[in-house]
N, C-alpha and C. Protein backbone atom coordinates (compact mmCIF):
# COMPACT_ATOMS: atom_id res chain seq x y z
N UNK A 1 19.67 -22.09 -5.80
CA UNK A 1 20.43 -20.86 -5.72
C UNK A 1 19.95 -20.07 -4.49
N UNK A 2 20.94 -19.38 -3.95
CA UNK A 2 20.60 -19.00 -2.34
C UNK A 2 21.00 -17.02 -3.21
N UNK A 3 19.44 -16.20 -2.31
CA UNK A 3 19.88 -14.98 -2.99
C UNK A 3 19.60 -14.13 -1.99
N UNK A 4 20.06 -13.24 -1.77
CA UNK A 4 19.60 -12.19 -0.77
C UNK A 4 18.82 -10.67 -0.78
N UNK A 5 17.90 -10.46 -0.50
CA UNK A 5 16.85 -9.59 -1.23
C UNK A 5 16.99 -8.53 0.12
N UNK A 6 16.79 -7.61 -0.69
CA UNK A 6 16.79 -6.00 0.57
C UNK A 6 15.44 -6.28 1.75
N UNK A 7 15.35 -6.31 2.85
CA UNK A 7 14.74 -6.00 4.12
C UNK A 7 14.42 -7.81 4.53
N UNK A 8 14.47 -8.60 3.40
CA UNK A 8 14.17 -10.37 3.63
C UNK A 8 15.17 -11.31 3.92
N UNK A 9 16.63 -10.49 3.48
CA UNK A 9 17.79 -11.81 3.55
C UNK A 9 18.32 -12.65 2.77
N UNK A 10 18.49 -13.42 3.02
CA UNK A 10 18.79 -14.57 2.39
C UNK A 10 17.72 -15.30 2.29
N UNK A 11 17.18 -15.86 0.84
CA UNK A 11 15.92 -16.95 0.68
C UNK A 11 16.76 -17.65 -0.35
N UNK A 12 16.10 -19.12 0.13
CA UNK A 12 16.52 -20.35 -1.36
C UNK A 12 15.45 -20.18 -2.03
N UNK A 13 16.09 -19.64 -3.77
CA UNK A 13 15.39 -20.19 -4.55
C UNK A 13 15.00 -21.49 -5.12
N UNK A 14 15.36 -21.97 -4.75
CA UNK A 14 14.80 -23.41 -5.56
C UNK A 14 13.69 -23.93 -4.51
N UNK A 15 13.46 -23.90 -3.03
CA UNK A 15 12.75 -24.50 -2.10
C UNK A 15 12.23 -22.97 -1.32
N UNK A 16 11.09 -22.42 -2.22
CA UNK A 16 10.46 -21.31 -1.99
C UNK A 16 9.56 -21.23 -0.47
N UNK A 17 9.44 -20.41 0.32
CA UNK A 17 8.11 -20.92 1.30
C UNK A 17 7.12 -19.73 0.14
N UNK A 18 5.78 -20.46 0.96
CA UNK A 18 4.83 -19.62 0.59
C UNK A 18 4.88 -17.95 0.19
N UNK A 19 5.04 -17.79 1.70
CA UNK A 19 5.48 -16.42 2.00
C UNK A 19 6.61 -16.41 2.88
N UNK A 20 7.02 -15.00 3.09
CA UNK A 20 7.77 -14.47 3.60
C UNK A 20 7.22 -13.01 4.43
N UNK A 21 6.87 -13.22 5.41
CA UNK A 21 6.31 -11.70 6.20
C UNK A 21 7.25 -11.12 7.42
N UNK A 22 7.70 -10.09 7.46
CA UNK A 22 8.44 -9.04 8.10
C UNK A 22 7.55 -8.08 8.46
N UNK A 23 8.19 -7.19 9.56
CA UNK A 23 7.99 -5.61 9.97
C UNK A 23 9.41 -5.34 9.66
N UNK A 24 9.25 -3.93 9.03
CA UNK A 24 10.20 -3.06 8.55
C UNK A 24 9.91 -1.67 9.19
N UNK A 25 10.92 -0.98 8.80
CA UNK A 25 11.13 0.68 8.68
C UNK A 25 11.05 1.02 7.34
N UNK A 26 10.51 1.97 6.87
CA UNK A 26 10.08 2.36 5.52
C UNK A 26 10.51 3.53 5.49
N UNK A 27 11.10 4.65 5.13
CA UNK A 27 11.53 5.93 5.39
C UNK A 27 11.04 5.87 7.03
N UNK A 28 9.99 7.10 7.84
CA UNK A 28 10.11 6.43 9.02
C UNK A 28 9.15 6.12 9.57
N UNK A 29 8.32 5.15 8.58
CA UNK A 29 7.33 4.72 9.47
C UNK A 29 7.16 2.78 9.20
N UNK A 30 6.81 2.20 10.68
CA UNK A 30 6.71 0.69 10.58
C UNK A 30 6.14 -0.20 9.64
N UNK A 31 6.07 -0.89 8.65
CA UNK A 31 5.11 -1.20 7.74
C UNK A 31 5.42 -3.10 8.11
N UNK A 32 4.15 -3.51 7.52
CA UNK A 32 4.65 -5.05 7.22
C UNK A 32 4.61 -5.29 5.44
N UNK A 33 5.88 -6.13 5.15
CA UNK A 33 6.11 -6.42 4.20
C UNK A 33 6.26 -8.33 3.78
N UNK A 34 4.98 -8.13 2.77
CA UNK A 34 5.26 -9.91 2.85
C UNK A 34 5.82 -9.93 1.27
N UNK A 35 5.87 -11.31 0.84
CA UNK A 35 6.62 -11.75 0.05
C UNK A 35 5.79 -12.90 -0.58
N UNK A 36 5.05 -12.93 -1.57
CA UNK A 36 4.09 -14.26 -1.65
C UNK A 36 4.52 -14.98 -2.90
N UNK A 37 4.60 -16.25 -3.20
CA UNK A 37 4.97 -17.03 -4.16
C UNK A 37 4.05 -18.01 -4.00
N UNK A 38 3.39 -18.52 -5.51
CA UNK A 38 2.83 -19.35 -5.70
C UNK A 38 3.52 -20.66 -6.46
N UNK A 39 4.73 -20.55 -6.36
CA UNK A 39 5.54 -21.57 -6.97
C UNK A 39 6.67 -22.18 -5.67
N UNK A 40 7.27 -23.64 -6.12
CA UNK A 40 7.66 -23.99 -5.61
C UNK A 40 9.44 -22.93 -5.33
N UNK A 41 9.71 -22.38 -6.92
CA UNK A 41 10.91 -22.26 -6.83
C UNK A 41 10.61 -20.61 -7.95
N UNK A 42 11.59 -19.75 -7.83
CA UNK A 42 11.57 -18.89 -8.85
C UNK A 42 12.94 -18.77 -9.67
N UNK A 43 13.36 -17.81 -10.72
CA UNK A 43 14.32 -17.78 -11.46
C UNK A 43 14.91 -16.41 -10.94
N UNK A 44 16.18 -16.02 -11.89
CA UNK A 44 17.05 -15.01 -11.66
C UNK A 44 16.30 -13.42 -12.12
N UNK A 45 15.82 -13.79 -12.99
CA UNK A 45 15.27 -12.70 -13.90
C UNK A 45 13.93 -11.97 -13.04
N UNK A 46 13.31 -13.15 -12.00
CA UNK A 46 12.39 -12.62 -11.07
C UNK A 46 12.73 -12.24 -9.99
N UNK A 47 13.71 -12.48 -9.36
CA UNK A 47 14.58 -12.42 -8.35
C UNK A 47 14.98 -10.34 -8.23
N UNK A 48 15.35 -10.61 -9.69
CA UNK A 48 16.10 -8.82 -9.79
C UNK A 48 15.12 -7.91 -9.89
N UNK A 49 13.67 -8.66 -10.62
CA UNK A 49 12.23 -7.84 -10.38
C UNK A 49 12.44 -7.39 -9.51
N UNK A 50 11.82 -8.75 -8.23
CA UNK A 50 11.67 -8.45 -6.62
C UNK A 50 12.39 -7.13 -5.91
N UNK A 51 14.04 -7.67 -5.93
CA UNK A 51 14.49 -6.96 -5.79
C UNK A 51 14.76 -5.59 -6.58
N UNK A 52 14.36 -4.98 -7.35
CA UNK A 52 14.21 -3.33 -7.77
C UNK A 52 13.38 -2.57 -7.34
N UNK A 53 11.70 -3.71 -7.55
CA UNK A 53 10.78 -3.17 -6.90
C UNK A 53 10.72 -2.69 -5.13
N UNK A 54 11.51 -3.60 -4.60
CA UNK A 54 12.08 -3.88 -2.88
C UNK A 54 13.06 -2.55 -2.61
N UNK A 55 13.84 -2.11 -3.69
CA UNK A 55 14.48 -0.76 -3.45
C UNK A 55 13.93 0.33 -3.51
N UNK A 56 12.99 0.11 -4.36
CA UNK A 56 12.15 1.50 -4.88
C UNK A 56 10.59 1.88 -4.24
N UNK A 57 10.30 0.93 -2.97
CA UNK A 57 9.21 1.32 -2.26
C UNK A 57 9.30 2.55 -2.14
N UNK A 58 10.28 3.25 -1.33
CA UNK A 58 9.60 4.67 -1.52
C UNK A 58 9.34 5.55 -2.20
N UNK A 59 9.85 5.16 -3.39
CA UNK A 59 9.66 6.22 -4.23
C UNK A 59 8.51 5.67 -4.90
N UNK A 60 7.95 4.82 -5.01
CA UNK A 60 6.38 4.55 -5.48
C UNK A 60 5.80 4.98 -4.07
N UNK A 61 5.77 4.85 -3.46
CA UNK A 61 4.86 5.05 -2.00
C UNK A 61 4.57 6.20 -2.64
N UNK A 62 6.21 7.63 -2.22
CA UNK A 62 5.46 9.20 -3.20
C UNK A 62 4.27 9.54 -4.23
N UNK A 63 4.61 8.32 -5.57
CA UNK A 63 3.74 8.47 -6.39
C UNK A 63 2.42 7.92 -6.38
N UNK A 64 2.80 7.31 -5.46
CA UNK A 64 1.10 6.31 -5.06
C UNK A 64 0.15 7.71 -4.42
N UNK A 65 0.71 8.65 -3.87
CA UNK A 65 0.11 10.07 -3.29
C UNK A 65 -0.55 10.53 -4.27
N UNK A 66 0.24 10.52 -5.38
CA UNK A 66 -0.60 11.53 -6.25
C UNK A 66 -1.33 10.60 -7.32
N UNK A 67 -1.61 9.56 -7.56
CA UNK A 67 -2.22 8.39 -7.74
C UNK A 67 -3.88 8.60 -7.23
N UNK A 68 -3.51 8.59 -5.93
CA UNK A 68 -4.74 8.68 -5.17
C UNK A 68 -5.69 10.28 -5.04
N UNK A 69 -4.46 10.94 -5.50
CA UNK A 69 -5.08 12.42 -5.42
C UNK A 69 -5.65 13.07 -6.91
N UNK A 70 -5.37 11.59 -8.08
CA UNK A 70 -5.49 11.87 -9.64
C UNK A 70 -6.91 11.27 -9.22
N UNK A 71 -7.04 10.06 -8.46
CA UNK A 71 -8.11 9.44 -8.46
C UNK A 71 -9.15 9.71 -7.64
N UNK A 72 -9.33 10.96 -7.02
CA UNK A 72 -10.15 11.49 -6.02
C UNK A 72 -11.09 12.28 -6.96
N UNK A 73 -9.86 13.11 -7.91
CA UNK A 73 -10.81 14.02 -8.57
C UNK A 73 -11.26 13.38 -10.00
N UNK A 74 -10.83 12.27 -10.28
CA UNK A 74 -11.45 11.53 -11.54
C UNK A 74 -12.62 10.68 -10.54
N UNK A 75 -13.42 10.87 -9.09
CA UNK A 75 -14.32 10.91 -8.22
C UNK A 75 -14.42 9.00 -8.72
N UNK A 76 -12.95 8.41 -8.46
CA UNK A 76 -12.87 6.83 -8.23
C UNK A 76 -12.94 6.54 -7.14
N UNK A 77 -12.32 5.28 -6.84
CA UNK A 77 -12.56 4.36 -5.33
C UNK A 77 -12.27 5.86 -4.33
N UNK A 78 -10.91 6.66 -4.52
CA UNK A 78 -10.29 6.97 -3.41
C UNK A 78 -11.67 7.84 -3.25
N UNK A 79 -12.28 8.81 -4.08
CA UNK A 79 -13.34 9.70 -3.37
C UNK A 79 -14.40 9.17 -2.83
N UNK A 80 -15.15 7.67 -3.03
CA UNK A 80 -15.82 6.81 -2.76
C UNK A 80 -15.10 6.54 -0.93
N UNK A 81 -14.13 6.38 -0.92
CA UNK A 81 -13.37 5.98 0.75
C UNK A 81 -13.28 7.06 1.81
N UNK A 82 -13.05 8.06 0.72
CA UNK A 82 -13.06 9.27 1.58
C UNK A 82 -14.53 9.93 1.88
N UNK A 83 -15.52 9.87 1.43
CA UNK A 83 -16.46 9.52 1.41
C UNK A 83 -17.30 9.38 2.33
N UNK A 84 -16.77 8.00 2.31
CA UNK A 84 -17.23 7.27 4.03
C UNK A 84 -16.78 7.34 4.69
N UNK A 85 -15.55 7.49 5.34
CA UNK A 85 -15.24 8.51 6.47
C UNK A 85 -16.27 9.79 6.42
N UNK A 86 -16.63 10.66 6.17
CA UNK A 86 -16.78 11.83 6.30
C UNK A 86 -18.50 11.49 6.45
N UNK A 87 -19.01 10.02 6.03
CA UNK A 87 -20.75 10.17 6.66
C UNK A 87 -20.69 8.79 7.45
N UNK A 88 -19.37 8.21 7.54
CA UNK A 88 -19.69 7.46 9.05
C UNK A 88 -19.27 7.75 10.12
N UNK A 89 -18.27 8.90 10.50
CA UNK A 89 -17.71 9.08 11.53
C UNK A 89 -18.59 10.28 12.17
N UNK A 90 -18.68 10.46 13.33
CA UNK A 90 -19.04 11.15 14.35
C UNK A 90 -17.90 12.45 14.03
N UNK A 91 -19.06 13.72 14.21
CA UNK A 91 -18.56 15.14 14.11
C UNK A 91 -17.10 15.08 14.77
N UNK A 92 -17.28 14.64 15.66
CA UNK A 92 -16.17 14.89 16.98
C UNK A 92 -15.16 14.18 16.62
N UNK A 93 -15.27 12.55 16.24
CA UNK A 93 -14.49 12.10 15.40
C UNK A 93 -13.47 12.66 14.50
N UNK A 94 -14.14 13.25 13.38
CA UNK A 94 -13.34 13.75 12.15
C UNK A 94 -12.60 15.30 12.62
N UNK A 95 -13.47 15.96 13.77
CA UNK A 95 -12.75 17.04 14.41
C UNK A 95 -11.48 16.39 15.00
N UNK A 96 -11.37 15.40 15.48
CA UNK A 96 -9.85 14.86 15.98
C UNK A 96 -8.75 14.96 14.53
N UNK A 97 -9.27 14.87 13.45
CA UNK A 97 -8.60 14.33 12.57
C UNK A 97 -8.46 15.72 11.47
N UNK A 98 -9.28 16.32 11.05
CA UNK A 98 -9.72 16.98 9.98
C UNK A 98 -10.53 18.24 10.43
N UNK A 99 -9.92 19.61 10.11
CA UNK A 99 -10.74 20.77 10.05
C UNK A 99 -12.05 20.55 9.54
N UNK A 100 -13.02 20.75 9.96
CA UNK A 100 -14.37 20.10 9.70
C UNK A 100 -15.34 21.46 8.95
N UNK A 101 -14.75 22.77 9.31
CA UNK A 101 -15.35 23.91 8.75
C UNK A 101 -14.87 24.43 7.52
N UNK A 102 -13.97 23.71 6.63
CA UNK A 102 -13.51 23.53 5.00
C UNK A 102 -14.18 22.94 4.41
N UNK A 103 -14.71 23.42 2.94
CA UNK A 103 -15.13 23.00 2.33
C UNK A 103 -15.44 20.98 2.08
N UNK A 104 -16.69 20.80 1.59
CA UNK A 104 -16.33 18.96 1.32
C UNK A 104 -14.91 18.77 0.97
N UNK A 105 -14.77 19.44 -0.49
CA UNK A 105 -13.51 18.89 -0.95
C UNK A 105 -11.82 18.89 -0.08
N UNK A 106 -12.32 19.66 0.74
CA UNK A 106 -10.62 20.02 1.22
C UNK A 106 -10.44 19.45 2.13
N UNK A 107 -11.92 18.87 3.01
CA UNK A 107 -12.36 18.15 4.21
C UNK A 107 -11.24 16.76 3.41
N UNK A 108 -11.76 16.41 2.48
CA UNK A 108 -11.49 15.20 1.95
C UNK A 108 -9.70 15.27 1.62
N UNK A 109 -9.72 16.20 1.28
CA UNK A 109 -8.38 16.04 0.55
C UNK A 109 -6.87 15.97 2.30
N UNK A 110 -7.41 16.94 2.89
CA UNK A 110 -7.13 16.82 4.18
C UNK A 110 -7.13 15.23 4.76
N UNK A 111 -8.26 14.57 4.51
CA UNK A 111 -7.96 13.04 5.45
C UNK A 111 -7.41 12.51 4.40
N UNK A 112 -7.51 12.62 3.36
CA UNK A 112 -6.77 11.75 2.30
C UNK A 112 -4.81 12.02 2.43
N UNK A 113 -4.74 13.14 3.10
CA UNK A 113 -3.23 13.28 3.14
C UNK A 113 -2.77 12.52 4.60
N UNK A 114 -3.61 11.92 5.65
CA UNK A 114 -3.63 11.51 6.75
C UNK A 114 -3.09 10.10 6.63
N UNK A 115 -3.43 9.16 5.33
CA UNK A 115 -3.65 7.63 4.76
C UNK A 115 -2.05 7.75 5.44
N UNK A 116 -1.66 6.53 5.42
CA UNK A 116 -0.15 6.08 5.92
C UNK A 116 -0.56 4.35 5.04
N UNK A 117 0.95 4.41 4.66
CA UNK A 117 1.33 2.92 3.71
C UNK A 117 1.24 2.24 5.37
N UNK A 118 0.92 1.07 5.39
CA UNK A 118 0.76 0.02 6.67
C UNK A 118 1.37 -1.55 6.09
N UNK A 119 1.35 -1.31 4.62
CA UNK A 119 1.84 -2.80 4.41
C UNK A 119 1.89 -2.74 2.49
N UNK A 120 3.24 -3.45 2.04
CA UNK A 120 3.84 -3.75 1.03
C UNK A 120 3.52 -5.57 1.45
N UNK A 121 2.91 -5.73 -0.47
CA UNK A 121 2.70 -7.65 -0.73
C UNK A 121 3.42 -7.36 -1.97
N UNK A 122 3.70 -7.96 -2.11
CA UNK A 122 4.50 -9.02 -3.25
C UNK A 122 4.03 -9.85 -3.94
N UNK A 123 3.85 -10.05 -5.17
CA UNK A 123 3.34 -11.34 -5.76
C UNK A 123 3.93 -11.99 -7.03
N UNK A 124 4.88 -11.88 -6.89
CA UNK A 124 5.43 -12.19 -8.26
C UNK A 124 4.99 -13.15 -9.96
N UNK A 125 4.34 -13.90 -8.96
CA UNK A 125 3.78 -15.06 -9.48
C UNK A 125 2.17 -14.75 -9.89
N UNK A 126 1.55 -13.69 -9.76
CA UNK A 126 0.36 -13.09 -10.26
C UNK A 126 0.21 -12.62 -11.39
N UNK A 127 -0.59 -13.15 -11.86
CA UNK A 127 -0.75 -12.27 -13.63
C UNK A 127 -1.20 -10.68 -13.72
N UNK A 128 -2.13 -10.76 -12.44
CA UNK A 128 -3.28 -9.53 -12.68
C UNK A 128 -1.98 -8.39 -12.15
N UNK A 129 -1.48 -8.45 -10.51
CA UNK A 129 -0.83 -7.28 -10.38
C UNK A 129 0.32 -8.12 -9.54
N UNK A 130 1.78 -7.28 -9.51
CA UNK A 130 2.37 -6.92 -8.94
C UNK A 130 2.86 -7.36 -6.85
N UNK A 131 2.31 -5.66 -6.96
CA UNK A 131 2.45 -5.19 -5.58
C UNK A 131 1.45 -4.68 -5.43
N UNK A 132 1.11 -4.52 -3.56
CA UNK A 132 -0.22 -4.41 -3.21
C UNK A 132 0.40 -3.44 -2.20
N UNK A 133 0.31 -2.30 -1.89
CA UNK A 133 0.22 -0.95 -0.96
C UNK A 133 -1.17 -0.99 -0.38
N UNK A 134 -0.95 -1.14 0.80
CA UNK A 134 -2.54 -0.77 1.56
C UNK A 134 -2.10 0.09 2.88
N UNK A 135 -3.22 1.08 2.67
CA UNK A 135 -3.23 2.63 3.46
C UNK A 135 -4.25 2.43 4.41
N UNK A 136 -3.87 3.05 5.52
CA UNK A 136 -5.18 3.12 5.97
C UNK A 136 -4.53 4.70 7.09
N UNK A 137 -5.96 4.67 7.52
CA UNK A 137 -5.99 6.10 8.59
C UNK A 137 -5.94 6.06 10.01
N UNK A 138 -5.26 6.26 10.98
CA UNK A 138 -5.18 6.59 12.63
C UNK A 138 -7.06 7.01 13.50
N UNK A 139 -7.56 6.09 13.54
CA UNK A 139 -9.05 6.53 14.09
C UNK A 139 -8.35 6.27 15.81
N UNK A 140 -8.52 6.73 16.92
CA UNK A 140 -8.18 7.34 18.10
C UNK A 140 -7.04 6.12 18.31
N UNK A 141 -5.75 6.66 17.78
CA UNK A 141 -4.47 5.94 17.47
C UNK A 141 -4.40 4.39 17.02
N UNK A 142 -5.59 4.22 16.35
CA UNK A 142 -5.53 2.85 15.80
C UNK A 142 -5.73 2.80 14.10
N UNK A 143 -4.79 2.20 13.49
CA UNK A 143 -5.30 1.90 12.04
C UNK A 143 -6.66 1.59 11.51
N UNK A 144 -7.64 1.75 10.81
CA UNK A 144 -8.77 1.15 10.24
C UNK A 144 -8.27 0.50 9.83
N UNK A 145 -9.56 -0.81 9.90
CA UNK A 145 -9.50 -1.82 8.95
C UNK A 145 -10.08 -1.63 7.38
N UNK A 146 -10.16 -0.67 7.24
CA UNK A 146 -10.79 -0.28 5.74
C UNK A 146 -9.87 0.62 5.01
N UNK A 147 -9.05 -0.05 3.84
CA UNK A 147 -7.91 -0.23 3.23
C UNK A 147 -8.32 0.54 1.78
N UNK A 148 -7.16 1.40 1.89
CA UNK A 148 -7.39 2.39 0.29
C UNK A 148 -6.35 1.21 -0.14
N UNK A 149 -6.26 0.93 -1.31
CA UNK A 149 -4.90 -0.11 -1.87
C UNK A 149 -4.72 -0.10 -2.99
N UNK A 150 -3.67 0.21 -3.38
CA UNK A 150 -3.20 0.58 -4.99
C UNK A 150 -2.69 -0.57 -5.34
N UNK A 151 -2.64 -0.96 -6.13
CA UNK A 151 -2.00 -2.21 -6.63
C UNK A 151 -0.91 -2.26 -8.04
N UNK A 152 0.16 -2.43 -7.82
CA UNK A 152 1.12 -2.16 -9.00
C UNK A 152 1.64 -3.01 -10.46
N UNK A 153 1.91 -2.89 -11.51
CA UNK A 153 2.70 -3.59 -11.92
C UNK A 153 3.83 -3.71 -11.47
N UNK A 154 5.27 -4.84 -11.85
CA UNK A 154 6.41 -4.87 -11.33
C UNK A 154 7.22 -3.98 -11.59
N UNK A 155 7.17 -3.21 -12.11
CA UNK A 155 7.67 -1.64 -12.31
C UNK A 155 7.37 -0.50 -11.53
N UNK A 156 6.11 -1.13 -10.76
CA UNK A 156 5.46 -0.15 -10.18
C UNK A 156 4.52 1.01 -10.14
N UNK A 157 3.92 0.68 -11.58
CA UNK A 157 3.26 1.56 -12.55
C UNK A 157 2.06 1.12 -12.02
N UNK A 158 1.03 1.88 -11.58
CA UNK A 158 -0.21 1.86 -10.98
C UNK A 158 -1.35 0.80 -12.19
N UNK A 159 -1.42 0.02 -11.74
CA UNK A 159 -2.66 -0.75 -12.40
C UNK A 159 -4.21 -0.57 -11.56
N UNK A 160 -4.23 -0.69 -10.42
CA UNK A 160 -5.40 0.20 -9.69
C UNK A 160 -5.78 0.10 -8.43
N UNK A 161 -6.82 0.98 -8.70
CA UNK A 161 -7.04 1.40 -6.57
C UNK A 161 -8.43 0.62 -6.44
N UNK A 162 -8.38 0.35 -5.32
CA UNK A 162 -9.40 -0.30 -4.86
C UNK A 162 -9.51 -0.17 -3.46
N UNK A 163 -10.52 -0.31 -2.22
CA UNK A 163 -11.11 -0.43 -1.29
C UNK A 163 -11.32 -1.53 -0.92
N UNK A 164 -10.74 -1.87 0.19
CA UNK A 164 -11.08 -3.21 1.50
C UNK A 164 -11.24 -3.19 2.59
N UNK A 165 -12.03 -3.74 3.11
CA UNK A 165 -12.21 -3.88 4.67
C UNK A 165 -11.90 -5.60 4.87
């Protein structure tokens, strides 16, 4: 069965590739979006997953905000990330980025509103999660490699945050 999924196209289901990786427009910023299957072939019923979840990035992206801002002050991964920004970067550094004469908390909450989505995964074929959102921050116009990442059920319902480099 040949199906066509929002920002991917046309894919055969029955003769799956691995993945599927794109750059997109996301409301308006560039993201990469892959597509991962651990099976040779998938069904219809996963197909309309994919695709709901594939319509509704942005509106989880929104809630992934306050996700991360539930999980700052329940002092989880995200306050742990924010964290380290604020005792590895150079004064001058975080002055590019962040009012530096606010309180810790607002210091934090301030770079935490800075994070930008950089990339939507897919996994259909995973037991544990979903979808994988990974954020990261502009250090002198470059992304970090050290990844706030929420990870979803196929609904999109936050199963959890975690930290990567």
């Amino acid at each position: 069965m040949i199906n066509d999924l929002p920002y991917f196209g046309v894919i055969e289901t029955e003769s799956l590739n691995k993945s599927y990786d794109i750059e997109t427009k996301i409301g308006e910023r560039n993201i990469n979006l892959d597509l991962n299957f651990e099976k040779n072939s998938t069904d219809s019923r996963t197909l309309k997953i994919i695709k709901v979840f594939l319509e509704n990035i942005e509106k989880v992206d929104v809630e992934n905000q306050q996700h991360f801002i539930n999980d700052f002050y329940e002092k989880g991964e995200t306050d742990d990330h924010l964290e380290f920004y604020l005792e590895e970067l150079f004064e001058e550094e975080l002055n590019n980025i962040i009012d530096v004469k606010q309180s810790r908390e607002k210091q934090k909450l301030e770079l935490l509103s800075k994070f930008e989505l950089i990339r939507v995964g897919i996994y259909p074929d995973n037991s544990n999660y979903f979808g994988t959102f990974d954020y990261s921050i502009r250090l002198d116009g470059e992304f970090s490699n050290q990844l706030l990442v929420l990870n979803t059920k196929e609904n999109g319902i936050l199963d959890h945050i975690t930290w990567e480099s």
